[in-house]
PDB file of N, CA and C in Angstrom:
ATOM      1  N   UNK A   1     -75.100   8.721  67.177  1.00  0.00           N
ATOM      2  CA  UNK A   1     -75.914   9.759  66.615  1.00  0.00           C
ATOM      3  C   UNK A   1     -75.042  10.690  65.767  1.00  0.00           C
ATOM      4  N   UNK A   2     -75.682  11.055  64.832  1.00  0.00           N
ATOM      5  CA  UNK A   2     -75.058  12.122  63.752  1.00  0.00           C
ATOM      6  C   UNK A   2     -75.477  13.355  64.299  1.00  0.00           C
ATOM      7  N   UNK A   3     -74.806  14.202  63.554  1.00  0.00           N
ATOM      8  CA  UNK A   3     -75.283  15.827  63.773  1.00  0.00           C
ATOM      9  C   UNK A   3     -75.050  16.165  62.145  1.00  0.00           C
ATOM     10  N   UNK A   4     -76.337  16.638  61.932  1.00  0.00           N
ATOM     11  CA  UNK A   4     -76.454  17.203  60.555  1.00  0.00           C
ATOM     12  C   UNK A   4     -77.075  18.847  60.472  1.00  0.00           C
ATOM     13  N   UNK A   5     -76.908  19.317  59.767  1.00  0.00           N
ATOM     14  CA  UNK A   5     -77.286  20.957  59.577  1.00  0.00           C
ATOM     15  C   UNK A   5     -78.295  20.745  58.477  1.00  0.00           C
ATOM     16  N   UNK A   6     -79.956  21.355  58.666  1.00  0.00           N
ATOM     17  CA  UNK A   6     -80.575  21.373  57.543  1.00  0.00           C
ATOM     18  C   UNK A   6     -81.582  23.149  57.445  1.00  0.00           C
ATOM     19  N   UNK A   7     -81.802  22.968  56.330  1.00  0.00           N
ATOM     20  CA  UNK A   7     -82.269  24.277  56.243  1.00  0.00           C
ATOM     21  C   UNK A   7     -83.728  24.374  56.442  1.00  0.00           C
ATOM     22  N   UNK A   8     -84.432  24.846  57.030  1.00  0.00           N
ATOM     23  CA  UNK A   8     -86.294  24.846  57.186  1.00  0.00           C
ATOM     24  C   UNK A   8     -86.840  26.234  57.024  1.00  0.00           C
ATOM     25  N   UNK A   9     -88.293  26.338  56.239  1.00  0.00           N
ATOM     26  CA  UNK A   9     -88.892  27.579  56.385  1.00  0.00           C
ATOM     27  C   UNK A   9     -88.938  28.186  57.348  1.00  0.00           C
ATOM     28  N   UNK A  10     -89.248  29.159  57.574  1.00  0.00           N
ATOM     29  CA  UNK A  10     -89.491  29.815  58.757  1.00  0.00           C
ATOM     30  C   UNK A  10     -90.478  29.567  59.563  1.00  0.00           C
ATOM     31  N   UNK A  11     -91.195  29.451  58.816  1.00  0.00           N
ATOM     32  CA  UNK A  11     -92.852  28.936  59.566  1.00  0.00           C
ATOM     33  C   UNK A  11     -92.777  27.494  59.857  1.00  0.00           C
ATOM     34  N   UNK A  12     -91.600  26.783  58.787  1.00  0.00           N
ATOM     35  CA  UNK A  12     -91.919  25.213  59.704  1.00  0.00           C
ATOM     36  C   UNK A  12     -90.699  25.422  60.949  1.00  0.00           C
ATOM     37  N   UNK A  13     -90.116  26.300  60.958  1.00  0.00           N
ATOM     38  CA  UNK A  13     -89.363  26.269  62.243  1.00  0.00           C
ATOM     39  C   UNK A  13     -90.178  26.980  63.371  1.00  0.00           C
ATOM     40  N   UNK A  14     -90.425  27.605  62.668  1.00  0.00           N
ATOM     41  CA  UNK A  14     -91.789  27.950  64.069  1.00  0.00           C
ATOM     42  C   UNK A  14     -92.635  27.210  64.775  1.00  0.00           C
ATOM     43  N   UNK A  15     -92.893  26.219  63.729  1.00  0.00           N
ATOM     44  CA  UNK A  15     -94.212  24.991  63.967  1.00  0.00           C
ATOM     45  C   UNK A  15     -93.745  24.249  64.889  1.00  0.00           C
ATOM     46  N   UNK A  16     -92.700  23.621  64.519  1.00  0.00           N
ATOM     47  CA  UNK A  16     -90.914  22.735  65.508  1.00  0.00           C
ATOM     48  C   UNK A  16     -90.934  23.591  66.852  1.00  0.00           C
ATOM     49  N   UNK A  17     -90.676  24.589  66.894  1.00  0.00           N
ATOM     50  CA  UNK A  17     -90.273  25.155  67.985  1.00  0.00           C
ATOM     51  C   UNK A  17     -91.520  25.598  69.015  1.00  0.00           C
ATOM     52  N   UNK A  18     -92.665  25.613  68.468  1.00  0.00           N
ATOM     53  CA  UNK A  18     -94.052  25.629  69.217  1.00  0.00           C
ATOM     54  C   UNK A  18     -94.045  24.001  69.788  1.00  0.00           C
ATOM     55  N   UNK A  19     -94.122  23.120  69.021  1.00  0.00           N
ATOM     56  CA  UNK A  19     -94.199  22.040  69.676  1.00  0.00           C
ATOM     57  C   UNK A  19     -93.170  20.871  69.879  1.00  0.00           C
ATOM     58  N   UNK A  20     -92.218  21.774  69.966  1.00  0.00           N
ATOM     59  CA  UNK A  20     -90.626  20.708  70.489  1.00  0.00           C
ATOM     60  C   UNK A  20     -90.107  20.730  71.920  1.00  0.00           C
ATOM     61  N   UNK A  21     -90.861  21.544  72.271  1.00  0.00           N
ATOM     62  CA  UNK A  21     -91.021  21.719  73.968  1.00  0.00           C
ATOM     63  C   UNK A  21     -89.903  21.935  74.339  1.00  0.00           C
ATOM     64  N   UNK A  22     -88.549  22.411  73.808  1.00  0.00           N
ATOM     65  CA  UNK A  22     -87.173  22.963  73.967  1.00  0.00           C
ATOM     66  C   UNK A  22     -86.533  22.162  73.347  1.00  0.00           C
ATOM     67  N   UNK A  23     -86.510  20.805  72.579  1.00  0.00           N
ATOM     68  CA  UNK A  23     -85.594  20.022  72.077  1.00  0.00           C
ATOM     69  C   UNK A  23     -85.918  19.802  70.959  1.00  0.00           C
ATOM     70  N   UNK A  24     -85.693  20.695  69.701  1.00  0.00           N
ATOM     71  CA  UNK A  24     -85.712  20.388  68.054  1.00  0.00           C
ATOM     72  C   UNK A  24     -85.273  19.481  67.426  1.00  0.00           C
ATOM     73  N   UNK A  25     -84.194  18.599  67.976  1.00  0.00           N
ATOM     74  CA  UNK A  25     -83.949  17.677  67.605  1.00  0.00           C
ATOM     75  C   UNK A  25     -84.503  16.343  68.024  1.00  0.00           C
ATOM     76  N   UNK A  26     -85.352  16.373  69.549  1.00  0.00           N
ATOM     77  CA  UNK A  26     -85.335  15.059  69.791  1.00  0.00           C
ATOM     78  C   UNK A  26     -87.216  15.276  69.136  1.00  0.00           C
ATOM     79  N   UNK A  27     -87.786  15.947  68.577  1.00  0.00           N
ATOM     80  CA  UNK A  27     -88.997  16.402  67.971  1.00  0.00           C
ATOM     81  C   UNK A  27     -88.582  15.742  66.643  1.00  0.00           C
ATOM     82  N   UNK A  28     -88.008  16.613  65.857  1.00  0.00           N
ATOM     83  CA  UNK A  28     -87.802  15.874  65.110  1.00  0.00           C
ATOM     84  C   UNK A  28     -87.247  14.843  64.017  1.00  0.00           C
ATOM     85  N   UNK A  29     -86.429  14.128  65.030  1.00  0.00           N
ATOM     86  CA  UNK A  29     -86.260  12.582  65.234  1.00  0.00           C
ATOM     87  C   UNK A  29     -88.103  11.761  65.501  1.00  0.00           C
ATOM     88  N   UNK A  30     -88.608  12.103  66.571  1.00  0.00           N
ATOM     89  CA  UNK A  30     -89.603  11.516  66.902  1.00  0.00           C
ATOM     90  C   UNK A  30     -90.237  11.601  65.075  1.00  0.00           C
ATOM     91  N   UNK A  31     -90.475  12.845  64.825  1.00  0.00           N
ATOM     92  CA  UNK A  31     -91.865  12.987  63.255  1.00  0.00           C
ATOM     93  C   UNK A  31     -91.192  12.289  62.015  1.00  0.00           C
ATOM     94  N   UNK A  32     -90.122  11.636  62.182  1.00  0.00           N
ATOM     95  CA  UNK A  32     -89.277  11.192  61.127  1.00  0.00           C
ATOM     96  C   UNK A  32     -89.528   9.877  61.649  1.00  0.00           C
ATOM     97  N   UNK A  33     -89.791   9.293  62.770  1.00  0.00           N
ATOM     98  CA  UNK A  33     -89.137   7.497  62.638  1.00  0.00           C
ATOM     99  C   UNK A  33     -91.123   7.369  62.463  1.00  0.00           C
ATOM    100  N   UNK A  34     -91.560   8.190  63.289  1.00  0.00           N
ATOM    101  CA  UNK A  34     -93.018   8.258  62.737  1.00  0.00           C
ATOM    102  C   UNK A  34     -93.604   8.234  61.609  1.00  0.00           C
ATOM    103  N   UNK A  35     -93.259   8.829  60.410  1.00  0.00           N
ATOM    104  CA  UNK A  35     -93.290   8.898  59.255  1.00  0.00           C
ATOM    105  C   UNK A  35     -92.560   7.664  58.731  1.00  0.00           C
ATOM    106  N   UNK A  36     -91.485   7.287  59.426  1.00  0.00           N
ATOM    107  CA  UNK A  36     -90.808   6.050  58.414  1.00  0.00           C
ATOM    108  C   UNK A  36     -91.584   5.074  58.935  1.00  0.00           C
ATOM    109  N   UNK A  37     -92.244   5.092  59.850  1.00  0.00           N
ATOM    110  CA  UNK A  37     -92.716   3.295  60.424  1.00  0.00           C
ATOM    111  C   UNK A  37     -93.910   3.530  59.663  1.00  0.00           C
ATOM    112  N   UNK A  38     -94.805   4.608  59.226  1.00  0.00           N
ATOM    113  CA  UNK A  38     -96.224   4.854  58.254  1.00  0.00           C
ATOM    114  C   UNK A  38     -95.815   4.281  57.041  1.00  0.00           C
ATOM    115  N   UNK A  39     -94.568   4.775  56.277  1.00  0.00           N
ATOM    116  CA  UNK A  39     -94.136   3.823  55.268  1.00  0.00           C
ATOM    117  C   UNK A  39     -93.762   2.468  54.949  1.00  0.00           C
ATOM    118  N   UNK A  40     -93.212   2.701  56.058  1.00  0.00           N
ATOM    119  CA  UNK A  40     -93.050   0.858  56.072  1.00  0.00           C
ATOM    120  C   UNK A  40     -94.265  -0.104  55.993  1.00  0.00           C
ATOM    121  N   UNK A  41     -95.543   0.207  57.338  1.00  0.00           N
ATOM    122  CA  UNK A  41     -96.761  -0.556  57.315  1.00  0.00           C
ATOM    123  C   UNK A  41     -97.453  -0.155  55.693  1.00  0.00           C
ATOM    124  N   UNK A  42     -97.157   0.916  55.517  1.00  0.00           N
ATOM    125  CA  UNK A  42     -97.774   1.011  54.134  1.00  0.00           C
ATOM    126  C   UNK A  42     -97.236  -0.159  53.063  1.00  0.00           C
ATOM    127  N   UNK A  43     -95.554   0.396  53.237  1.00  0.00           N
ATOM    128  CA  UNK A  43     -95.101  -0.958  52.144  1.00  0.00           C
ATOM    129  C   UNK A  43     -95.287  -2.609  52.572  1.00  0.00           C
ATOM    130  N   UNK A  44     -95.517  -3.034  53.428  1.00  0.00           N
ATOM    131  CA  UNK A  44     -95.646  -4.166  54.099  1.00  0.00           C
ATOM    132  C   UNK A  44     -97.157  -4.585  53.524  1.00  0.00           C
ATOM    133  N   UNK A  45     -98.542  -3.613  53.578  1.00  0.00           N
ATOM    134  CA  UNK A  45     -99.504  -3.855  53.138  1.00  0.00           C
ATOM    135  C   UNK A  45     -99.521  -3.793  51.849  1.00  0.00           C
ATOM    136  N   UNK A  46     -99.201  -3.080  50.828  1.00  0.00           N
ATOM    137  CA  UNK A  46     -98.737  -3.532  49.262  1.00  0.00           C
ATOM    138  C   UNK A  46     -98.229  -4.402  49.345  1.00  0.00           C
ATOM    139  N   UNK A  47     -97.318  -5.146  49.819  1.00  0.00           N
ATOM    140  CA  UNK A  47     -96.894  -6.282  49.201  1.00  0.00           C
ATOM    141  C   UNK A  47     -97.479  -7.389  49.877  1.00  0.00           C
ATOM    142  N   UNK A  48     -98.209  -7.515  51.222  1.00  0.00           N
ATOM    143  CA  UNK A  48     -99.452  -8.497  51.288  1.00  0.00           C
ATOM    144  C   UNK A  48    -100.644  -8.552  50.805  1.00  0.00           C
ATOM    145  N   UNK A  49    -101.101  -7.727  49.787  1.00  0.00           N
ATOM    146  CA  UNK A  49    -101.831  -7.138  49.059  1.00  0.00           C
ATOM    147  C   UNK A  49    -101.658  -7.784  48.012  1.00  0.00           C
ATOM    148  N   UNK A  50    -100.194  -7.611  46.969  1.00  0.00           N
ATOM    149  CA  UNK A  50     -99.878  -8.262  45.942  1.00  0.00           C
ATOM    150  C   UNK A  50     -99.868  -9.834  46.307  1.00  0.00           C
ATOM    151  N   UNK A  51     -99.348 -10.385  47.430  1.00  0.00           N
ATOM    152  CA  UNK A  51     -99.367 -11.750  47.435  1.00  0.00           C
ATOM    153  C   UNK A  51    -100.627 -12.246  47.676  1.00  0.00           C
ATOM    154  N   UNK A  52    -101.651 -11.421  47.851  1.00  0.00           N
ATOM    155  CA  UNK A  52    -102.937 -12.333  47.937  1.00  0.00           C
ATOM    156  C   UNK A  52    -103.744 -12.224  46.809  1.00  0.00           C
ATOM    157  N   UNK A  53    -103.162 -11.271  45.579  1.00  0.00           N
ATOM    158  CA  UNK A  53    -103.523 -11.522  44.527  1.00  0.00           C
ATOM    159  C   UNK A  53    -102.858 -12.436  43.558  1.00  0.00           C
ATOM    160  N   UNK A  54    -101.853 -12.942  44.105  1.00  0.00           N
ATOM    161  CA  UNK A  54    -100.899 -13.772  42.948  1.00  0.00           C
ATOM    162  C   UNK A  54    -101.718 -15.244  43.222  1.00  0.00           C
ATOM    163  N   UNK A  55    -101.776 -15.607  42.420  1.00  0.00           N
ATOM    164  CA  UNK A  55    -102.835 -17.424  42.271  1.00  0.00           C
ATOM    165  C   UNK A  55    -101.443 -18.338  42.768  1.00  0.00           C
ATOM    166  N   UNK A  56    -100.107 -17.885  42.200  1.00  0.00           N
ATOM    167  CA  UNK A  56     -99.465 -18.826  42.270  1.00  0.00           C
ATOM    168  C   UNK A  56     -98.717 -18.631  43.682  1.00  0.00           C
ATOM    169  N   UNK A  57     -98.681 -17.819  44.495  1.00  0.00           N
ATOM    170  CA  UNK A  57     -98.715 -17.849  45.933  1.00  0.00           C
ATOM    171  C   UNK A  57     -99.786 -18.291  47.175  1.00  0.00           C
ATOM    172  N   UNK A  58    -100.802 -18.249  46.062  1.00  0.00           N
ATOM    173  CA  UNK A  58    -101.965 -18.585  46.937  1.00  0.00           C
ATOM    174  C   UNK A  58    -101.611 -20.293  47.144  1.00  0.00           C
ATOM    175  N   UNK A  59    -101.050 -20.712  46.039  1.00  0.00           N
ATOM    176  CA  UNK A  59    -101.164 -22.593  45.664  1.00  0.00           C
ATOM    177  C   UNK A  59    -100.386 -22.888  46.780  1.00  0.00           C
ATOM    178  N   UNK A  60     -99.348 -22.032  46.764  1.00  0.00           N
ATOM    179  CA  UNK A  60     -98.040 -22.397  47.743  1.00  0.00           C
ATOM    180  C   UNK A  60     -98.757 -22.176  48.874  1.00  0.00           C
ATOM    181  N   UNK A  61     -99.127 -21.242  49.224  1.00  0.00           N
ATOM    182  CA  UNK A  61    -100.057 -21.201  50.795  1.00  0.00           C
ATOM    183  C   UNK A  61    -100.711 -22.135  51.370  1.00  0.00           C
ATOM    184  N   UNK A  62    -101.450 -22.569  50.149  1.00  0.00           N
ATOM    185  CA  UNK A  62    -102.378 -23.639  50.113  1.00  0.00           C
ATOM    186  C   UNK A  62    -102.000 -24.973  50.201  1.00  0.00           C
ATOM    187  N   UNK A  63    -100.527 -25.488  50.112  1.00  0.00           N
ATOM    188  CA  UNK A  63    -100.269 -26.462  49.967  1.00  0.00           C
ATOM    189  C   UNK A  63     -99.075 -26.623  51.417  1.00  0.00           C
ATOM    190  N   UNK A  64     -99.175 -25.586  51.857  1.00  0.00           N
ATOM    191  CA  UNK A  64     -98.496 -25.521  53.146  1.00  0.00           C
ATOM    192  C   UNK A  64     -99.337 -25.609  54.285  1.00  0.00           C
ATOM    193  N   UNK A  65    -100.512 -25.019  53.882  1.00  0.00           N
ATOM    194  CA  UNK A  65    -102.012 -25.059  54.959  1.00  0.00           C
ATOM    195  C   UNK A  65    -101.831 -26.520  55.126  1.00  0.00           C
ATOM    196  N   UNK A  66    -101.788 -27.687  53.835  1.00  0.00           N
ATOM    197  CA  UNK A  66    -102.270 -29.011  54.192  1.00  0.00           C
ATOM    198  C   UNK A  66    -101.397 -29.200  54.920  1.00  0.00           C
ATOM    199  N   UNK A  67     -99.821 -29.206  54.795  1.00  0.00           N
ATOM    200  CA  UNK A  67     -99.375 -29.802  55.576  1.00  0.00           C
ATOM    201  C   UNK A  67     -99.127 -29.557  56.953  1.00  0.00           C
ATOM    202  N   UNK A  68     -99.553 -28.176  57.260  1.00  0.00           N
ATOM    203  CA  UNK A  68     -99.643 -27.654  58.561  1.00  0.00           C
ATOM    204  C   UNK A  68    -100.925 -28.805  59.023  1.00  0.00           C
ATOM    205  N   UNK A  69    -101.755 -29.024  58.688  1.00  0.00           N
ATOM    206  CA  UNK A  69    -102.964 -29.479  59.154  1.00  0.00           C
ATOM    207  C   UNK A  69    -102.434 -31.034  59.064  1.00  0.00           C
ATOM    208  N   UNK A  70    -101.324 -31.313  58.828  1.00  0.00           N
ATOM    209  CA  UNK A  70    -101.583 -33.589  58.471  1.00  0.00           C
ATOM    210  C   UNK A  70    -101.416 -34.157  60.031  1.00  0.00           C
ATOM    211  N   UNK A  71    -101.349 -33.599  61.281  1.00  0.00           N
ATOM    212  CA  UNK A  71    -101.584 -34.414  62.326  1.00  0.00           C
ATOM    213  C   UNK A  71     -99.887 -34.306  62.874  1.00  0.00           C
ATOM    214  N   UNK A  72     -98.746 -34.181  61.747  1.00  0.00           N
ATOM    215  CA  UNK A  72     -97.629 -33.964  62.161  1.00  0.00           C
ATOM    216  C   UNK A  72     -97.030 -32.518  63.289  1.00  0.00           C
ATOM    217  N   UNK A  73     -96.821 -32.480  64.363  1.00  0.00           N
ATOM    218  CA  UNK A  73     -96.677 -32.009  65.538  1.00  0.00           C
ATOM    219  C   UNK A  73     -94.928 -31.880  65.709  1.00  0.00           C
ATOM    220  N   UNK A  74     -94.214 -30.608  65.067  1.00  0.00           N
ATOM    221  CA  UNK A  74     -92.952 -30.733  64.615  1.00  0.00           C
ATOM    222  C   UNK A  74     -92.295 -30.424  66.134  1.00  0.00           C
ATOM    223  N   UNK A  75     -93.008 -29.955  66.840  1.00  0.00           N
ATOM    224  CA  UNK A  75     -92.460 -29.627  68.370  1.00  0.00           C
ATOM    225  C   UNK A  75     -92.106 -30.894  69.185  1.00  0.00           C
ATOM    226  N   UNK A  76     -92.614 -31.975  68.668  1.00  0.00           N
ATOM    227  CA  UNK A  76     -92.496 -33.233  69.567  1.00  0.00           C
ATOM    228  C   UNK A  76     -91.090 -34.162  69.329  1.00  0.00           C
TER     229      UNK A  76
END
């Protein structure tokens, strides 16, 4: 773990300290990996988003569906 010094309004340190229940840091750590995992599913859905609009990913999908489906059983 790092230790970093940052500067906050007053009122958002107030906000922190109303609901950090005595630990400002382990608060917010928590609203930060929270916020980064919202970005991430966000970026994860743009770009499954873009691949289900691309035709030429769809072909590839599509041509992997068949061979998922030919009776071949790769576990055996």
């Amino acid at each position: 773990m790092l230790k970093v010094i940052i500067t906050l309004e007053e009122d958002i340190l107030r906000f922190v300290d109303q609901y950090a229940e005595g630990n400002r840091s382990a608060y917010i750590n928590t609203l930060l990996a929270e916020h980064r995992r919202r970005i991430l599913a966000a970026e994860m859905i743009a770009a499954l988003k873009q691949d289900a609009e691309d035709p030429e990913y769809q072909t590839e999908i599509a041509a992997w569906d068949s061979v998922v489906g030919d009776g071949i059983n790769a576990w055996e």
